[in-house]
Protein backbone atom coordinates (compact mmCIF):
# COMPACT_ATOMS: atom_id res chain seq x y z
CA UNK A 1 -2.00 -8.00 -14.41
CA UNK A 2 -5.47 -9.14 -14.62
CA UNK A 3 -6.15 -12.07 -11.54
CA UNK A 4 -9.10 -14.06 -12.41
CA UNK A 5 -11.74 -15.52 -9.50
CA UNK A 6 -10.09 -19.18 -10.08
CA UNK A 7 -6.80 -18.00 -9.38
CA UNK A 8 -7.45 -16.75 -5.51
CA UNK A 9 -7.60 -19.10 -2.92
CA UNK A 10 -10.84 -18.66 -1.36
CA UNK A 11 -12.84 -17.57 -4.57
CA UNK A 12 -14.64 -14.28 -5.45
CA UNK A 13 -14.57 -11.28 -3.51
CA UNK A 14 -12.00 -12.12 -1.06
CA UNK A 15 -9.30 -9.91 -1.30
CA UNK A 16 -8.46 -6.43 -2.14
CA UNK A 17 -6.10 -3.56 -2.02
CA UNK A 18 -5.83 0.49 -2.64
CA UNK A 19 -3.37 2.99 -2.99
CA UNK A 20 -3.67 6.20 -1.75
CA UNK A 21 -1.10 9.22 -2.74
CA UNK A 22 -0.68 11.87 -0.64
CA UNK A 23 1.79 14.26 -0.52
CA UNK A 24 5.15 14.72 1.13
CA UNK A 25 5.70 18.38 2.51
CA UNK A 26 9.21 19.39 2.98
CA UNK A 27 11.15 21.79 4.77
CA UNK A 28 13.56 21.30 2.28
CA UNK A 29 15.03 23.47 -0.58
CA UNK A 30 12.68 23.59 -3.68
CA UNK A 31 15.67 22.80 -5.85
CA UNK A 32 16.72 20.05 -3.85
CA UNK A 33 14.87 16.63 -5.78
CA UNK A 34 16.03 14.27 -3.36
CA UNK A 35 13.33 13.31 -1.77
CA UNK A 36 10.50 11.84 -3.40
CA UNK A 37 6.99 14.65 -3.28
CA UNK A 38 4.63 12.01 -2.78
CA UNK A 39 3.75 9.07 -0.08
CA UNK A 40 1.86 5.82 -1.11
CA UNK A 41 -0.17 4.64 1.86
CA UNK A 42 -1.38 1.09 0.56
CA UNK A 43 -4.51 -0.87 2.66
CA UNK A 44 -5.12 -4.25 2.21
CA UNK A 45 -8.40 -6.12 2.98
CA UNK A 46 -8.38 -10.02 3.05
CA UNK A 47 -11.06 -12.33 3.84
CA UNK A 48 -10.20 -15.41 5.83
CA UNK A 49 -11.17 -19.02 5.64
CA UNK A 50 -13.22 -18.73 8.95
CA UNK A 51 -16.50 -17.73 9.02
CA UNK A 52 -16.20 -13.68 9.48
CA UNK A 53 -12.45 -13.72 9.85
CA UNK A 54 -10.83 -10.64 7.92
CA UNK A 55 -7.67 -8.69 8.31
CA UNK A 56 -6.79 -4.97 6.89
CA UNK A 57 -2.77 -4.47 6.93
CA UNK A 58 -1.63 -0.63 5.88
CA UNK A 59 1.68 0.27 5.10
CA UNK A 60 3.19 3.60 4.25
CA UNK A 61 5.74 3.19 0.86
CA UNK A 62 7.83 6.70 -0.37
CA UNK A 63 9.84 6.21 -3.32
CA UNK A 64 13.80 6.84 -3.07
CA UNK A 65 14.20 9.65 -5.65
CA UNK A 66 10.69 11.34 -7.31
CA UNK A 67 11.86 8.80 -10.16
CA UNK A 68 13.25 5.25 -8.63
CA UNK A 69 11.13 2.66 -9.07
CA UNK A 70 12.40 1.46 -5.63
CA UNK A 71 11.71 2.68 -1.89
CA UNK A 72 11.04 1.74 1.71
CA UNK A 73 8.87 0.71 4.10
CA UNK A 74 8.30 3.05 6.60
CA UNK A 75 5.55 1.45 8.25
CA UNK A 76 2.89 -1.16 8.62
CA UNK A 77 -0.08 -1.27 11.03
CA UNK A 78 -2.58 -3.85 11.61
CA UNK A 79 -5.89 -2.22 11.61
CA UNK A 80 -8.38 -5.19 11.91
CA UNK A 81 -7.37 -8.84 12.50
């Protein structure tokens, strides 16, 4: 979904986000698909309205089966408020 600069509050370059994959090592059995092979560790940057006021929130995402299109939250940090 495309977001345009006119539809963000503060106007260009004020927000963004990335997704990194990594992957999920487990002790498991190999034929046991249960648990999803990969973590998504998503960072988000967001410029404030105050002069040099930015945050960067990460959270860590895994999938419920290496297929569901829904997961959990295992985490999120506050790395820069």
């Amino acid at each position: 979904m495309h977001v345009s600069n006119a539809d963000t509050p503060y106007g260009h370059d004020t927000a963004w986000y990335w997704v990194e994959v990594l992957p999920q090592h487990n002790s498991s059995d190999a034929n046991d698909f249960s648990s999803a092979p990969f973590v998504y560790r998503i960072t988000t940057l967001a410029k404030g309205v105050m002069p040099g006021s930015t945050t960067v929130l990460q959270g860590v995402w895994v999938r419920d089966t290496p297929t569901a299109l829904t997961g959990q939250w295992h985490s999120w940090h506050v790395l820069h408020n």
